[in-house]
N, C-alpha and C. Protein backbone atom coordinates (compact mmCIF):
# COMPACT_ATOMS: atom_id res chain seq x y z
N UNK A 1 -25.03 -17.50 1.48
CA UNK A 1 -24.80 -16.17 2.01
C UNK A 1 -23.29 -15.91 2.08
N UNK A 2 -23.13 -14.78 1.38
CA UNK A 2 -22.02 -14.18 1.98
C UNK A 2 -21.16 -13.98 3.28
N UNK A 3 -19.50 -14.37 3.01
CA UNK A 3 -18.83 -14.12 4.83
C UNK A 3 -18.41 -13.13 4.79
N UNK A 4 -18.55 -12.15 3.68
CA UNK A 4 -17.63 -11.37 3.91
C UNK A 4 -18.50 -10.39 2.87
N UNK A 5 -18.89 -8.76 3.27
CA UNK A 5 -19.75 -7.96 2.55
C UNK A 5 -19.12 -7.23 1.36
N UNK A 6 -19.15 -6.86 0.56
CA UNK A 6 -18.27 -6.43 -0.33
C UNK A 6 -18.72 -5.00 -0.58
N UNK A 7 -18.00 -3.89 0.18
CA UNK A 7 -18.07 -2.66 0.17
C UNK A 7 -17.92 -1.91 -1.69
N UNK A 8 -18.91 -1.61 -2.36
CA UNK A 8 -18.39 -0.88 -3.86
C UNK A 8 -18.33 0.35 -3.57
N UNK A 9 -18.93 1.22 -2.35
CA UNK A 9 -18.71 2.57 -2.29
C UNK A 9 -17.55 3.04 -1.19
N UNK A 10 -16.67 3.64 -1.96
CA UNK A 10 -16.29 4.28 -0.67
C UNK A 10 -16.25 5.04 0.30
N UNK A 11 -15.71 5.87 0.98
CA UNK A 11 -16.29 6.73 2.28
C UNK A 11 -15.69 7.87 1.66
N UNK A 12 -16.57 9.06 1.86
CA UNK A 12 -16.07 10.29 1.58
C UNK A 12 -14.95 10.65 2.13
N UNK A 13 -13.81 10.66 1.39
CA UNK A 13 -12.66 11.47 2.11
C UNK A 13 -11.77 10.57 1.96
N UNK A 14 -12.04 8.93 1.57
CA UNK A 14 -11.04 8.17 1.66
C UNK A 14 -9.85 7.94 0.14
N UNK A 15 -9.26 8.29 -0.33
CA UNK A 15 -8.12 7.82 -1.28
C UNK A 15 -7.26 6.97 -1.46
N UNK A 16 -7.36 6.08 -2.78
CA UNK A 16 -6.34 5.18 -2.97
C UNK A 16 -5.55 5.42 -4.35
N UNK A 17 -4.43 4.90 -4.53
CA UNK A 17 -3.83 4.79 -5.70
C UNK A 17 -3.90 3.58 -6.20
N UNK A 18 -4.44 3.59 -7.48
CA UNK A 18 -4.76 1.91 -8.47
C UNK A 18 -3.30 1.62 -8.98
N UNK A 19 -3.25 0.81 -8.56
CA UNK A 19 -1.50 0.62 -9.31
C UNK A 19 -1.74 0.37 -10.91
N UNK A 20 -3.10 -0.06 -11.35
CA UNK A 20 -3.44 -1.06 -12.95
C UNK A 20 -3.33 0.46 -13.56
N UNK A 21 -3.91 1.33 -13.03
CA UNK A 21 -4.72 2.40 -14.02
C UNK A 21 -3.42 3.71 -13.63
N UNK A 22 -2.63 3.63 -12.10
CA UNK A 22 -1.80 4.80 -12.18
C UNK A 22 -2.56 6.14 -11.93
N UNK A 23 -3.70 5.63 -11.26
CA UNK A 23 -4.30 7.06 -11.06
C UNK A 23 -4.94 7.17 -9.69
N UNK A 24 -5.05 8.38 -9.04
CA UNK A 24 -5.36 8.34 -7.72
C UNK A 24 -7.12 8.48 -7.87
N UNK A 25 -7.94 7.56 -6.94
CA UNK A 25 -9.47 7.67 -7.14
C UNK A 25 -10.34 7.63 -5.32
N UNK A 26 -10.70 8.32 -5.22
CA UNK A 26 -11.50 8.90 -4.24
C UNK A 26 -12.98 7.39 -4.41
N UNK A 27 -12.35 6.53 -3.36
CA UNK A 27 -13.34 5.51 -2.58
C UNK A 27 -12.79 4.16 -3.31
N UNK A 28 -12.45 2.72 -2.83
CA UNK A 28 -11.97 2.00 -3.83
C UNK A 28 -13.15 1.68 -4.85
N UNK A 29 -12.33 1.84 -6.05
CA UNK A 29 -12.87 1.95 -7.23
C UNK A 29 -12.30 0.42 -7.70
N UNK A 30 -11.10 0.11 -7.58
CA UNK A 30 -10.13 -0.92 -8.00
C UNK A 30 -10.47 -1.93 -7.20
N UNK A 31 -9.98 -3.31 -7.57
CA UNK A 31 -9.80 -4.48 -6.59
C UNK A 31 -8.74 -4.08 -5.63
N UNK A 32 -9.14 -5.04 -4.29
CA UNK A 32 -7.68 -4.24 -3.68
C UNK A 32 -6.33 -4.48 -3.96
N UNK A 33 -6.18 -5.64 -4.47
CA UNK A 33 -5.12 -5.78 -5.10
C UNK A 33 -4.65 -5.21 -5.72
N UNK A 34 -5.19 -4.25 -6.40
CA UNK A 34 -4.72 -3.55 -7.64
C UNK A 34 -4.03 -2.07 -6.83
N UNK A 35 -4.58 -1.67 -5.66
CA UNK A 35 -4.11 -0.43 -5.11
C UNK A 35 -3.64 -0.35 -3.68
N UNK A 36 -3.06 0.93 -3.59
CA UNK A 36 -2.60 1.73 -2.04
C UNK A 36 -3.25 2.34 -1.63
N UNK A 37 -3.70 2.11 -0.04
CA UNK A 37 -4.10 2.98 0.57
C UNK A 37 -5.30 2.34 1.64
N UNK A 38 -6.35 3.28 2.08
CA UNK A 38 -6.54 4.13 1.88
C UNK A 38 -5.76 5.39 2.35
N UNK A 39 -5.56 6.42 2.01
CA UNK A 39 -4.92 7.71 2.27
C UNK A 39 -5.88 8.89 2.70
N UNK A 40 -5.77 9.54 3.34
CA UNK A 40 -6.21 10.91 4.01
C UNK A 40 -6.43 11.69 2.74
N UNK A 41 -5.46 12.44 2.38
CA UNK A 41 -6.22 13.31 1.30
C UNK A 41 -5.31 12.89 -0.30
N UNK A 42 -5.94 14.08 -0.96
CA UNK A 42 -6.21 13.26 -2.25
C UNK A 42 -4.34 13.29 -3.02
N UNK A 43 -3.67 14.49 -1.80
CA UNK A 43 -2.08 14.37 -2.26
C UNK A 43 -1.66 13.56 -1.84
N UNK A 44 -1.65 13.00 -0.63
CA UNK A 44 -0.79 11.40 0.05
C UNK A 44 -1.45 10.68 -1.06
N UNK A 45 -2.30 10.25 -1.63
CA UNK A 45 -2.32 9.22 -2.60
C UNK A 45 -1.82 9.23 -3.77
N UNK A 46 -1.54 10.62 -4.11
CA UNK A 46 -0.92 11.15 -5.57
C UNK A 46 0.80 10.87 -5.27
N UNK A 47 0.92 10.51 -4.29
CA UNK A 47 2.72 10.17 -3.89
C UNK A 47 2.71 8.92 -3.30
N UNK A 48 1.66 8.07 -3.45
CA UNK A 48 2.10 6.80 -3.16
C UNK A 48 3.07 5.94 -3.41
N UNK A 49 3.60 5.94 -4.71
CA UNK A 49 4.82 4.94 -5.19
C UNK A 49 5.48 6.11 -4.82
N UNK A 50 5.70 6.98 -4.71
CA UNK A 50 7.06 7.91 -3.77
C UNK A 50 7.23 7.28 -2.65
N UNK A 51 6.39 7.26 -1.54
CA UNK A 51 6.66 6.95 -0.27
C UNK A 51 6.70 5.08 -0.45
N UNK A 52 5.86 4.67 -1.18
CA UNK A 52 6.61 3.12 -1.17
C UNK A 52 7.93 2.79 -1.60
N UNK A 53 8.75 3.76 -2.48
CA UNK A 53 10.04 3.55 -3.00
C UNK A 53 10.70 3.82 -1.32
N UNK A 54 10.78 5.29 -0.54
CA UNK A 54 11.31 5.46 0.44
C UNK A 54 10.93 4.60 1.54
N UNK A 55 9.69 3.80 1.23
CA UNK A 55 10.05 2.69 2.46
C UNK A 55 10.80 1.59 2.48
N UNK A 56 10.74 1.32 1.40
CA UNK A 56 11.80 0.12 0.35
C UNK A 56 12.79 0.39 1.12
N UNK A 57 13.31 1.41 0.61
CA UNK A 57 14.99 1.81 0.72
C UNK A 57 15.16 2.12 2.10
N UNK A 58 14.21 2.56 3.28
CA UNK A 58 14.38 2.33 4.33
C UNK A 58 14.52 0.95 5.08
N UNK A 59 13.89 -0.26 4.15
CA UNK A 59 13.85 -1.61 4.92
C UNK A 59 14.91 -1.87 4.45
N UNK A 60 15.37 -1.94 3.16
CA UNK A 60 16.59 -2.78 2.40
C UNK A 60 17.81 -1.58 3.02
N UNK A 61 18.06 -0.77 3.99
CA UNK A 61 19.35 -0.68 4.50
C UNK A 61 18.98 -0.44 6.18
N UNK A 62 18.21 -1.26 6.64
CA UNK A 62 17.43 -0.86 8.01
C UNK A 62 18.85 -2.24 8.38
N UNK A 63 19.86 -2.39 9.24
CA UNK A 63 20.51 -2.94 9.61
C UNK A 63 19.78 -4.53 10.28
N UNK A 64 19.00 -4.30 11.00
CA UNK A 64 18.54 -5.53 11.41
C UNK A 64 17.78 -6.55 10.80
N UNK A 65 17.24 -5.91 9.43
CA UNK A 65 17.19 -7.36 8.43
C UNK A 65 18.60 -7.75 7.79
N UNK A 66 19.86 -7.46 8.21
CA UNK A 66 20.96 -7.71 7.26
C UNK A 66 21.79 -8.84 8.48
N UNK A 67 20.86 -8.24 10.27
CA UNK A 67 21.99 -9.16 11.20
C UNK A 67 21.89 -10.46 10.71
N UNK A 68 22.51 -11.72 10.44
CA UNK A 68 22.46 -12.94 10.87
C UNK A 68 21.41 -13.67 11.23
N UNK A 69 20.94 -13.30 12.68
CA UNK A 69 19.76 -13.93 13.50
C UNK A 69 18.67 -12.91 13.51
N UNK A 70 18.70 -11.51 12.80
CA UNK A 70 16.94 -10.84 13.11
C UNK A 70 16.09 -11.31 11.92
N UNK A 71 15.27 -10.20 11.61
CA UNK A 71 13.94 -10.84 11.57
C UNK A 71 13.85 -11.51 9.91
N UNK A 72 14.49 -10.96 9.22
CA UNK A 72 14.88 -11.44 7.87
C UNK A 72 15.86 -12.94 7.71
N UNK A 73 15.96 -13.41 8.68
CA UNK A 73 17.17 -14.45 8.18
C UNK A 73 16.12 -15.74 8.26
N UNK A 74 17.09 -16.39 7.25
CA UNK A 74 16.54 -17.78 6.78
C UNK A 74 15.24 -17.19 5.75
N UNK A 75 14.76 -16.43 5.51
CA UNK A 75 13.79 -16.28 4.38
C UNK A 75 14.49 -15.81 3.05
N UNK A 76 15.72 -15.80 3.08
CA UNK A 76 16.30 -16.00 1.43
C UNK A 76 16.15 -13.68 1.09
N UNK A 77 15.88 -13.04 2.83
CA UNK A 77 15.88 -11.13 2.22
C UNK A 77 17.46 -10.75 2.84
């Protein structure tokens, strides 16, 4: 028996972006690996690698992974 159920449908309303295929699909369709989300509607998923670039660039100049002793040090970011 299974530990873990493996959902193939998704919930009405839910959106992800497949990173393999580059396309936004209404319920995961993809492994999850392969995508973002889930997202609210079907435009937050159509701007997913938008808002993952602007979170990027919000962590890589967010000052406290750059102090010395916060949360980034000793892991080589």
């Amino acid at each position: 028996m299974a530990l873990f159920k493996r959902r193939t449908a998704g919930k009405p309303g839910e959106w992800f972006y497949c990173l393999e295929h580059k396309t936004v699909e209404e319920g995961p369709q993809c492994p999850s690996k392969d995508r973002f989300g889930p997202y609210a509607t079907r435009e937050e998923a159509n701007h997913a690698m938008e808002t993952a670039r602007e979170r990027n660039l919000e962590w890589e100049n967010d000052p406290k992974w750059h102090e010395k002793n916060g949360p980034g040090a000793g892991t080589g970011a």
